[in-house]
N, C-alpha and C. Protein backbone atom coordinates (compact mmCIF):
# COMPACT_ATOMS: atom_id res chain seq x y z
N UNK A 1 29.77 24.48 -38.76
CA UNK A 1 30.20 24.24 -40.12
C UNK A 1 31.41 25.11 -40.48
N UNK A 2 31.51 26.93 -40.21
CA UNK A 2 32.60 27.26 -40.63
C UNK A 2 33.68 26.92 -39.76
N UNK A 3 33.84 26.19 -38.71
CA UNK A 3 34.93 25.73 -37.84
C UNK A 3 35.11 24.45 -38.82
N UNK A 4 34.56 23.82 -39.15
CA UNK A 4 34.77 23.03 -40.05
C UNK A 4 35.61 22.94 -41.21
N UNK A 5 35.61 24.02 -42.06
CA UNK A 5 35.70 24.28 -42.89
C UNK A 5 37.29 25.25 -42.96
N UNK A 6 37.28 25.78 -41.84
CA UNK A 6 38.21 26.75 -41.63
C UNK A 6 39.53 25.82 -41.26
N UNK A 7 38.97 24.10 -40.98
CA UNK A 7 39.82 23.26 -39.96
C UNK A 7 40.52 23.34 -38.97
N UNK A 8 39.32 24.32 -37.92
CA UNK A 8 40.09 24.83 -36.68
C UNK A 8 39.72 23.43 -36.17
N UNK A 9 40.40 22.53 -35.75
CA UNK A 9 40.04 21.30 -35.17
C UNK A 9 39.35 21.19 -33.46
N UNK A 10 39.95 22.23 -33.11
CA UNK A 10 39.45 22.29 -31.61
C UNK A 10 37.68 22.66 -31.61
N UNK A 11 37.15 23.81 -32.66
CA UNK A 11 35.81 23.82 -32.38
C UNK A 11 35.39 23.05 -32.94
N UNK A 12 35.53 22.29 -34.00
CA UNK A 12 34.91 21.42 -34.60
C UNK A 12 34.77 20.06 -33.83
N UNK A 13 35.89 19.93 -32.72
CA UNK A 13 35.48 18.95 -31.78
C UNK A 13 34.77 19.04 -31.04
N UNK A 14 34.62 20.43 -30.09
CA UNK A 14 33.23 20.75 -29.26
C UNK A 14 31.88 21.00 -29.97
N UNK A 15 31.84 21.26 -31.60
CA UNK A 15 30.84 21.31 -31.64
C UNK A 15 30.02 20.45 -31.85
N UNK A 16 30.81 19.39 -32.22
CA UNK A 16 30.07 17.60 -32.37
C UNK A 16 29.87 17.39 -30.88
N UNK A 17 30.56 17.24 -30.05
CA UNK A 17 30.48 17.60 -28.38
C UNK A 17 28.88 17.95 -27.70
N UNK A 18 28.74 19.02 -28.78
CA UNK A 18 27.66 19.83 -28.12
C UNK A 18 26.46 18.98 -29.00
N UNK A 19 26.61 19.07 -30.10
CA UNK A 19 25.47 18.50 -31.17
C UNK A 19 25.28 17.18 -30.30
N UNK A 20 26.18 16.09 -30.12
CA UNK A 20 25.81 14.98 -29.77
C UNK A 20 24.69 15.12 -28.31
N UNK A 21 25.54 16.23 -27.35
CA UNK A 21 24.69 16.12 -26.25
C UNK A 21 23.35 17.24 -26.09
N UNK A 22 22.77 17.72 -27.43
CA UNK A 22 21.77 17.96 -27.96
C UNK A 22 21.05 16.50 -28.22
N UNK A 23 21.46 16.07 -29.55
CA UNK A 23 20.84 14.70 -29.81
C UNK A 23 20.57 14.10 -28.82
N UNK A 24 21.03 14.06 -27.72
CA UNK A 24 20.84 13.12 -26.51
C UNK A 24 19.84 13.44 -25.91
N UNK A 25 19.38 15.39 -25.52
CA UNK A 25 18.70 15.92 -24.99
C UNK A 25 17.33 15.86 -25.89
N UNK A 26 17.23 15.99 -26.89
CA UNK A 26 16.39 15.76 -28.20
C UNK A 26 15.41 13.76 -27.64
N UNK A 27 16.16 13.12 -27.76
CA UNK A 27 15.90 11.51 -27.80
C UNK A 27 15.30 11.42 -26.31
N UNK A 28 15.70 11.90 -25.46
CA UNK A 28 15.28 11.98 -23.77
C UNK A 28 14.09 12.87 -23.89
N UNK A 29 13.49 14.02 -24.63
CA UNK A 29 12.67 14.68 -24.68
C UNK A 29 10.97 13.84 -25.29
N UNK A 30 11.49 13.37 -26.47
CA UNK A 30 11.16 12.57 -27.31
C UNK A 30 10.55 11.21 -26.50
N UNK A 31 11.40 10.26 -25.55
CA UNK A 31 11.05 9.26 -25.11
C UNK A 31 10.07 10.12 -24.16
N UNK A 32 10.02 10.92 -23.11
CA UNK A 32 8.96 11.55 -21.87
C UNK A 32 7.50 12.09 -22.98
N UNK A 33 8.30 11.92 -24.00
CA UNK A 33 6.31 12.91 -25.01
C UNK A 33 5.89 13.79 -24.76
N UNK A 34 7.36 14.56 -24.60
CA UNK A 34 7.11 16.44 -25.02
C UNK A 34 7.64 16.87 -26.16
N UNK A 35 7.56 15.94 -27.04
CA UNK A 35 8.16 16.24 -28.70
C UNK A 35 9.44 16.07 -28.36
N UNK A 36 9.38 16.41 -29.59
CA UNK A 36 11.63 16.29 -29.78
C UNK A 36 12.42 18.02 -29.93
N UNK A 37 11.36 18.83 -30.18
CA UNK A 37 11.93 20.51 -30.49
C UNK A 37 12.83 20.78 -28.96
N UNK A 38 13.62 21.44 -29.32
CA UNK A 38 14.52 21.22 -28.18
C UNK A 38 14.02 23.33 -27.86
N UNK A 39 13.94 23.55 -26.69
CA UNK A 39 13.65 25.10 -26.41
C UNK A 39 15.25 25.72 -26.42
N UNK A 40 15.08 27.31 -26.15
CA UNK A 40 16.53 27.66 -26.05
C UNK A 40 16.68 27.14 -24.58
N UNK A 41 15.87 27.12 -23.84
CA UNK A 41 16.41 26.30 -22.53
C UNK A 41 16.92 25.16 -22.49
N UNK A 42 16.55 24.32 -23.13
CA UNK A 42 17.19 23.06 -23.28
C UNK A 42 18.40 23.08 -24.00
N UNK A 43 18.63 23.86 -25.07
CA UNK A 43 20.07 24.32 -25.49
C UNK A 43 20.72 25.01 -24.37
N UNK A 44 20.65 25.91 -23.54
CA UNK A 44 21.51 26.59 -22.50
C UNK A 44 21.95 25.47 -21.68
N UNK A 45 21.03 24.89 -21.30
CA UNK A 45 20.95 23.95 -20.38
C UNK A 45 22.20 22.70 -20.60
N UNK A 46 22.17 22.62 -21.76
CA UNK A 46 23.42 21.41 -22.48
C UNK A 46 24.30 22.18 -22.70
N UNK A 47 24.25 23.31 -22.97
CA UNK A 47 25.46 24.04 -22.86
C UNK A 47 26.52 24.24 -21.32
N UNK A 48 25.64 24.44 -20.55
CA UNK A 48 26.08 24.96 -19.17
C UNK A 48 26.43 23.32 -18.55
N UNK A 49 26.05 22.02 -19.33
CA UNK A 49 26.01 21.19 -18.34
C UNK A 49 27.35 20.29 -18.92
N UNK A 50 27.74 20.89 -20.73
CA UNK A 50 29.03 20.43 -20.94
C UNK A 50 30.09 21.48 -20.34
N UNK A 51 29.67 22.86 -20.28
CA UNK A 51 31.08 23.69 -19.38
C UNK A 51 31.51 22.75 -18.11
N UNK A 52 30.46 22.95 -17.15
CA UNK A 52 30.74 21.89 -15.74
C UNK A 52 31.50 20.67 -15.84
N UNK A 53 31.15 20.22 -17.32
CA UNK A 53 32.01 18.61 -17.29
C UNK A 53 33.08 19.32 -17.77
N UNK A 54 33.82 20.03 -18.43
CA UNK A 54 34.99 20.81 -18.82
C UNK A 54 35.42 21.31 -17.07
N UNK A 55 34.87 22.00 -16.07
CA UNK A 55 35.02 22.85 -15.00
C UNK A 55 35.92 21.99 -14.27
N UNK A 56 34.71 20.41 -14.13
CA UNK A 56 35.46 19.51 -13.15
C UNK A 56 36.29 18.68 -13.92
N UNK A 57 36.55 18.48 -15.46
CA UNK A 57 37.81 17.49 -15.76
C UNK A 57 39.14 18.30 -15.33
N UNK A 58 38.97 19.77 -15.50
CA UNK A 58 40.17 20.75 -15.14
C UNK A 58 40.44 20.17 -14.23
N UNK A 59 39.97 20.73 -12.93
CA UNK A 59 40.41 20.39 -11.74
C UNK A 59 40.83 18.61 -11.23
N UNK A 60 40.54 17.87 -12.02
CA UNK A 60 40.87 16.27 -11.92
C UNK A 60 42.09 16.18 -12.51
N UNK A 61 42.81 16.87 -13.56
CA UNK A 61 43.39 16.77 -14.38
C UNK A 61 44.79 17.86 -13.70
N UNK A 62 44.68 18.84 -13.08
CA UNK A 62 45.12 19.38 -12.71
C UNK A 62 46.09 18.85 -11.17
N UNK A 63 44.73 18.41 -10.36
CA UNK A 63 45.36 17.77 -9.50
C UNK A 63 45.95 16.68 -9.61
N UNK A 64 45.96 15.83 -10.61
CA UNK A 64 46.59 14.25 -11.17
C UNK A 64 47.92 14.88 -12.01
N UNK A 65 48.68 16.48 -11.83
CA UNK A 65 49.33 17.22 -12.53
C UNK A 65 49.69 16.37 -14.17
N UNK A 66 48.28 16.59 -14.96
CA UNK A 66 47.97 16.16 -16.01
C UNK A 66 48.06 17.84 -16.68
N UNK A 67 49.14 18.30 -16.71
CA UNK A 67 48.59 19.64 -17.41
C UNK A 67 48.24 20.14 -18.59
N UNK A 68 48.87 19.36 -19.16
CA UNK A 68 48.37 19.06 -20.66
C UNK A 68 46.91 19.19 -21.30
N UNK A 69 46.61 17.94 -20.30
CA UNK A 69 45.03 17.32 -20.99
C UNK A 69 44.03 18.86 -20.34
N UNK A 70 44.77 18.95 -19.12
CA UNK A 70 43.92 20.33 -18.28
C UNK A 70 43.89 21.54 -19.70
N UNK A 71 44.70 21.80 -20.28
CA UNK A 71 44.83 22.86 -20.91
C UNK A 71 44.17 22.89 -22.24
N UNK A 72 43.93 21.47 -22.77
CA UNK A 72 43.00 20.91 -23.51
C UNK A 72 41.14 21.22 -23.17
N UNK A 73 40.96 20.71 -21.80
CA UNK A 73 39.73 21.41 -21.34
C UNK A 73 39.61 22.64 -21.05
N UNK A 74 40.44 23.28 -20.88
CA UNK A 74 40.58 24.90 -20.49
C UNK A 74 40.13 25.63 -21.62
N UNK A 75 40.81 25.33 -23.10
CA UNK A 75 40.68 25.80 -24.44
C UNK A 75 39.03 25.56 -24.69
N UNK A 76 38.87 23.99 -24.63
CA UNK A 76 37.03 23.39 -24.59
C UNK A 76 36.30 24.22 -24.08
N UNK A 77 36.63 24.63 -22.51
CA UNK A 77 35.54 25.38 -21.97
C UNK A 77 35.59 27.08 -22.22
N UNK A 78 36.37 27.33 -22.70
CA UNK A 78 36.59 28.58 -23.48
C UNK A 78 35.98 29.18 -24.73
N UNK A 79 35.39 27.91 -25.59
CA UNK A 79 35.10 27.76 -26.84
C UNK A 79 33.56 27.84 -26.19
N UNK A 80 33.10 27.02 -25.08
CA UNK A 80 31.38 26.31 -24.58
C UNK A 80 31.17 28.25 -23.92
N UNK A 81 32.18 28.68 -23.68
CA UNK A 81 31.62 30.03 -22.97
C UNK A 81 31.22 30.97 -23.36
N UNK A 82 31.76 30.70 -24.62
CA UNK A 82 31.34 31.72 -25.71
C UNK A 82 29.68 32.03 -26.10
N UNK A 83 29.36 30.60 -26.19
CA UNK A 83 28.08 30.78 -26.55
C UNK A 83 26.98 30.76 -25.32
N UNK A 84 27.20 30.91 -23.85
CA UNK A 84 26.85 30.89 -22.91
C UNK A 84 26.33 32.48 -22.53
N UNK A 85 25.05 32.72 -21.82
CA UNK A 85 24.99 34.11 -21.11
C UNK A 85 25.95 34.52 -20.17
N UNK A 86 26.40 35.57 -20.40
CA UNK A 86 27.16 36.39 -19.51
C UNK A 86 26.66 36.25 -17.66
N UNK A 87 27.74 35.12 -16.98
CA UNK A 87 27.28 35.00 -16.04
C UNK A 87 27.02 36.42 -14.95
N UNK A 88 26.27 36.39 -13.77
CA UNK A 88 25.79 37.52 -12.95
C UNK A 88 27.04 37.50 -11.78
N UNK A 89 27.29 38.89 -11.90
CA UNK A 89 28.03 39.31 -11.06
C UNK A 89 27.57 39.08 -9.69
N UNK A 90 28.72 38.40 -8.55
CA UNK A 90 27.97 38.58 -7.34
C UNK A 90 27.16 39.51 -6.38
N UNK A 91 27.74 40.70 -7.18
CA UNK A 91 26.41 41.57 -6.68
C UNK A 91 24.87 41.46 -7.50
N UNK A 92 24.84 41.33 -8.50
CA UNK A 92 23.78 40.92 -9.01
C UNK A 92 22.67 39.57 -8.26
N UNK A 93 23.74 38.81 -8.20
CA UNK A 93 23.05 37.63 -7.55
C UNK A 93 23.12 37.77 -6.34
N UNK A 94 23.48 38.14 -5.49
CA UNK A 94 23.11 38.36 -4.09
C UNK A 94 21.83 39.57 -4.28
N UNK A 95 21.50 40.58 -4.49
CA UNK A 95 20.44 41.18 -4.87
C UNK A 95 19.22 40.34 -5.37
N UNK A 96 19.09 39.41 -6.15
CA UNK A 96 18.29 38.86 -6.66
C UNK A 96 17.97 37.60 -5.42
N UNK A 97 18.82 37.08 -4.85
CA UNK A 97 18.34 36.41 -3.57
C UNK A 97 17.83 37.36 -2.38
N UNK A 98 18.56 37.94 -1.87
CA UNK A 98 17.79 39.06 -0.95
C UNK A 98 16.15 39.62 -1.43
N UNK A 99 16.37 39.88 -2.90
CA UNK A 99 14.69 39.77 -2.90
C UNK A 99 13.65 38.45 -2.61
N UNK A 100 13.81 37.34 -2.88
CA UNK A 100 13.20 36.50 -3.29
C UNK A 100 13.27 36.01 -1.69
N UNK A 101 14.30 36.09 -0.68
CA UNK A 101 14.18 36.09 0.70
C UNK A 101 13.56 37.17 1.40
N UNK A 102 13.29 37.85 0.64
CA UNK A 102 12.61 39.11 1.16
C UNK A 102 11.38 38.91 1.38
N UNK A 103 10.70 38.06 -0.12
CA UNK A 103 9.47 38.18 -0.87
C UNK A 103 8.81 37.23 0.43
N UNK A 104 9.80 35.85 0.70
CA UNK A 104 8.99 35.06 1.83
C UNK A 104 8.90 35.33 3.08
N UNK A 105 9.95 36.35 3.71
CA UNK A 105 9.65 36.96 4.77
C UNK A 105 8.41 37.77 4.75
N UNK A 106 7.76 38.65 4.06
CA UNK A 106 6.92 39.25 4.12
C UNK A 106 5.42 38.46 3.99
N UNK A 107 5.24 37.16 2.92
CA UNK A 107 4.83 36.30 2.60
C UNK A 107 3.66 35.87 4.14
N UNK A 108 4.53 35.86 5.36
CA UNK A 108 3.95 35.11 6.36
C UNK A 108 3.13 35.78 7.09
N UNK A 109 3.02 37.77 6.69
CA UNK A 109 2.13 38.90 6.89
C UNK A 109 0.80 39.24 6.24
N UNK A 110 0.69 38.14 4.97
CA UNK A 110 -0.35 38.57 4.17
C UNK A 110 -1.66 38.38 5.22
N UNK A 111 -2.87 39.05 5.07
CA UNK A 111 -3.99 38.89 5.46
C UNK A 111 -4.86 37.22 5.51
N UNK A 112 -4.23 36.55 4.36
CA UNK A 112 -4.76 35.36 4.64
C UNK A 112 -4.05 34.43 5.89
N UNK A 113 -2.60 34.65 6.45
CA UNK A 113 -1.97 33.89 7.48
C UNK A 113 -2.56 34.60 8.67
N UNK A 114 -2.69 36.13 8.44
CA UNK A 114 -2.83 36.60 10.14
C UNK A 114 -3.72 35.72 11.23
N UNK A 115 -3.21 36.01 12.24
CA UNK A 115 -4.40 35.30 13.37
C UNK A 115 -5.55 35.64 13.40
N UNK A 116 -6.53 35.97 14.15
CA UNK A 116 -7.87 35.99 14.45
C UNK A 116 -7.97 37.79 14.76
N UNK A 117 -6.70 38.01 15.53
CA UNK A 117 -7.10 39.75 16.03
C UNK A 117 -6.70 41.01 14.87
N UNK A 118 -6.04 39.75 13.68
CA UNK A 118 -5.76 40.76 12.81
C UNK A 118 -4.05 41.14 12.56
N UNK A 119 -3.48 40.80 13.82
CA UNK A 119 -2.09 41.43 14.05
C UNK A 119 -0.96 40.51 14.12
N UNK A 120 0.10 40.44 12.99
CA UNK A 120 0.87 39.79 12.88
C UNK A 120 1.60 38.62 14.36
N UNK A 121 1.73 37.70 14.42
CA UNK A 121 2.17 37.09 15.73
C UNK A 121 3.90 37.29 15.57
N UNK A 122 4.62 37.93 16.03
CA UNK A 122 6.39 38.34 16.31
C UNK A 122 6.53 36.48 16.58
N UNK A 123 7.36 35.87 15.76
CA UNK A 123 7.93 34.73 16.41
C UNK A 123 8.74 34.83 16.14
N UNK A 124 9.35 33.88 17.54
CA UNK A 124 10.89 34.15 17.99
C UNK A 124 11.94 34.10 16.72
N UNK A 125 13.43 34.43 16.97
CA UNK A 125 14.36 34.51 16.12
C UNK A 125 14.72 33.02 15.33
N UNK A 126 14.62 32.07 16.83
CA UNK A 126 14.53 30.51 16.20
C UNK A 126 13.66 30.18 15.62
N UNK A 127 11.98 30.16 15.74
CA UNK A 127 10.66 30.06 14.71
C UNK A 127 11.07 30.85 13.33
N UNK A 128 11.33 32.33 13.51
CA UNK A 128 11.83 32.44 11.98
C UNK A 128 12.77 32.50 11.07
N UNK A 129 13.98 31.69 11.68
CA UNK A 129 14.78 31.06 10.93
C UNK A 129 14.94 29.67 10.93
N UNK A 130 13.64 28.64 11.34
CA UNK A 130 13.25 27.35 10.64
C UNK A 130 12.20 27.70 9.77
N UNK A 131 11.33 28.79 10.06
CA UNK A 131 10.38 28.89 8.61
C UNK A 131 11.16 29.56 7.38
N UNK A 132 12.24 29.85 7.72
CA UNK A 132 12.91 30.40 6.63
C UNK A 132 14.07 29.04 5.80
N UNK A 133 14.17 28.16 6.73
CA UNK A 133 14.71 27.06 6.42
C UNK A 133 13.66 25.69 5.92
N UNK A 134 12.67 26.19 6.32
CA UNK A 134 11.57 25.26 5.56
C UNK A 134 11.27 25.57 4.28
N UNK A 135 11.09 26.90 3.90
CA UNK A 135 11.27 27.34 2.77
C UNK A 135 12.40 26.94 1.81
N UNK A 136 13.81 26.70 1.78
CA UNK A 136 14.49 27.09 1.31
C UNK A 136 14.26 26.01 -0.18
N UNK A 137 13.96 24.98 0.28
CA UNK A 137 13.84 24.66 -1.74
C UNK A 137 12.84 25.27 -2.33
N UNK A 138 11.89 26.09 -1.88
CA UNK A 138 11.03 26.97 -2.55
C UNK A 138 11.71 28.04 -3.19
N UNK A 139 12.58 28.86 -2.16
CA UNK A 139 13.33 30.04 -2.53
C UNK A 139 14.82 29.38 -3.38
N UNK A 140 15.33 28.27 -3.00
CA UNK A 140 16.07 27.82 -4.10
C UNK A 140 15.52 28.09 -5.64
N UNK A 141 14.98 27.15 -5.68
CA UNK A 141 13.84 27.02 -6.99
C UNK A 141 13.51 28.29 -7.55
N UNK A 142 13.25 29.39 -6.68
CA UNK A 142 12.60 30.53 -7.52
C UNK A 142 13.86 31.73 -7.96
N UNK A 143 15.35 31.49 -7.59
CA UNK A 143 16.23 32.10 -7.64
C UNK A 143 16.73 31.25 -8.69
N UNK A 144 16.84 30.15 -8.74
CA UNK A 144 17.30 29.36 -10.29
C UNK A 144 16.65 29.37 -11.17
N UNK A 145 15.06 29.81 -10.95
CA UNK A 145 14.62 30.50 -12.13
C UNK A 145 15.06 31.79 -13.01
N UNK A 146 14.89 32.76 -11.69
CA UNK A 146 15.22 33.92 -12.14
C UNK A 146 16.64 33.98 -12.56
N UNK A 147 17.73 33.28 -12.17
CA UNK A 147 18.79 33.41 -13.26
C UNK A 147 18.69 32.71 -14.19
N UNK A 148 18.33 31.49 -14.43
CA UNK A 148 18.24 31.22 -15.61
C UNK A 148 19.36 30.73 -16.60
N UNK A 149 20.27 29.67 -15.98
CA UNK A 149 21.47 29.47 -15.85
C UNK A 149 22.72 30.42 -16.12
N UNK A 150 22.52 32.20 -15.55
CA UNK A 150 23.47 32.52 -15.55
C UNK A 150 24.31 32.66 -14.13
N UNK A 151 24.19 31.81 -13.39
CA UNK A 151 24.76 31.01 -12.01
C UNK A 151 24.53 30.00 -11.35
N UNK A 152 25.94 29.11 -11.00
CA UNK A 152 26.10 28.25 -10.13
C UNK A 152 25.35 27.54 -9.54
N UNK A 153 24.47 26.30 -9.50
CA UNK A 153 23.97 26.41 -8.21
C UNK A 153 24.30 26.31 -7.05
N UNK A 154 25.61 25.83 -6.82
CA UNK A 154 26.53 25.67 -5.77
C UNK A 154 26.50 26.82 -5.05
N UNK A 155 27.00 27.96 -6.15
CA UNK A 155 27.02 29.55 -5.49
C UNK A 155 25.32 30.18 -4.71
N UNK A 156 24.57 29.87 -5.52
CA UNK A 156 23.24 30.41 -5.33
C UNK A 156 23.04 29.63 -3.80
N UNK A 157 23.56 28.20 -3.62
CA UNK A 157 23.08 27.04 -2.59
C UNK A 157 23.78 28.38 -1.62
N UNK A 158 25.12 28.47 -1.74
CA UNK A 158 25.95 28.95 -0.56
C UNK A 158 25.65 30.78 -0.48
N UNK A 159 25.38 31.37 -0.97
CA UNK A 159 24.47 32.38 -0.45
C UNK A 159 23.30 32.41 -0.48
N UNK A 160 22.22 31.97 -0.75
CA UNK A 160 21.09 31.61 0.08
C UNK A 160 21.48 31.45 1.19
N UNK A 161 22.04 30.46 1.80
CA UNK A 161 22.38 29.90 2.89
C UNK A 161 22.76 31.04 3.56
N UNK A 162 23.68 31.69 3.61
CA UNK A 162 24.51 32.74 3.95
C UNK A 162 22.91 33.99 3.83
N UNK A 163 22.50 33.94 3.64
CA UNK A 163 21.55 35.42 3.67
C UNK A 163 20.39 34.98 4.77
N UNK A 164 19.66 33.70 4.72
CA UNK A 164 19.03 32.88 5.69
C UNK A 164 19.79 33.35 7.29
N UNK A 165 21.17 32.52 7.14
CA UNK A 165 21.62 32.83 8.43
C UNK A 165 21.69 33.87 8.97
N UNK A 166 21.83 34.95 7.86
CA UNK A 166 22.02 36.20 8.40
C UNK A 166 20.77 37.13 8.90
N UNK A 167 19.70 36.27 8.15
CA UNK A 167 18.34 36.78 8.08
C UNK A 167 17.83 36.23 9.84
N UNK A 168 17.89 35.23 10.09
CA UNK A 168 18.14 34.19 10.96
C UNK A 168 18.27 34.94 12.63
């Protein structure tokens, strides 16, 4: 409303932007019959999923040397970032995967997997880097929790990956 009012025209266009693809998220909630209250997750969530459509019109727009319209989304996604969590530094997020790859390496030691004599079975380097690759939409999943859209999943996909192999 005070972008409104102030007639900064640029937020007042993202924020109908955002409202609409609320309403959308609202009506999709609504049709599945989990009410219509939208959580702050479901707000982050429309938030982070209009930056990305801002992320990739840049780069379409850029390479079609449209620079204009690029600089138009640049300003958009500038305005959507604002109200976004402070994304995690890659040291942050590599820490937070190394645990959660940690958590399932150790996972395969608990007392309920051991064998019969009690004593962990050593399998080979190849056995435990396909059980570590069998895992990985588990450990995906539990690292996109824990950030909580303050990263990528592209990034999270490509170091996971990268910590596996290395784990590997």
């Amino acid at each position: 409303m005070e972008a409104q009012r102030s007639r900064n025209v640029l937020r007042s266009s993202v924020f109908r932007m955002v409202f609409a693809a609320l309403q959308n998220r609202a009506i999709e909630k609504r049709s599945r019959r989990e009410g219509d209250a939208l959580s702050e997750e479901d707000i982050l969530e429309a938030l982070a999923k209009e930056a990305k459509k801002r992320k990739e019109a840049i780069a379409l727009f850029t390479q079609g040397s449209r620079m204009e319209l690029a600089e138009k989304e640049r300003a958009e996604l500038a305005v959507l970032l604002e109200y976004l969590p402070t994304p995690l530094s890659p040291e942050e997020l590599t820490a937070i995967i190394h645990e959660v790859v940690g958590s399932h390496a150790d996972s395969g030691t608990s007392p309920a997997n051991l064998p019969a004599g009690g004593r962990p079975l050593r399998p080979s380097a190849s056995e435990a880097s396909g059980a570590s690759q069998a895992n990985f939409g588990k450990m995906m999943g539990e690292v996109m929790k824990r950030v909580k859209g303050r990263a990528e999943a592209l990034e999270v996909n490509r170091l996971l990956k990268n910590a596996l192999t290395k784990q590997g």
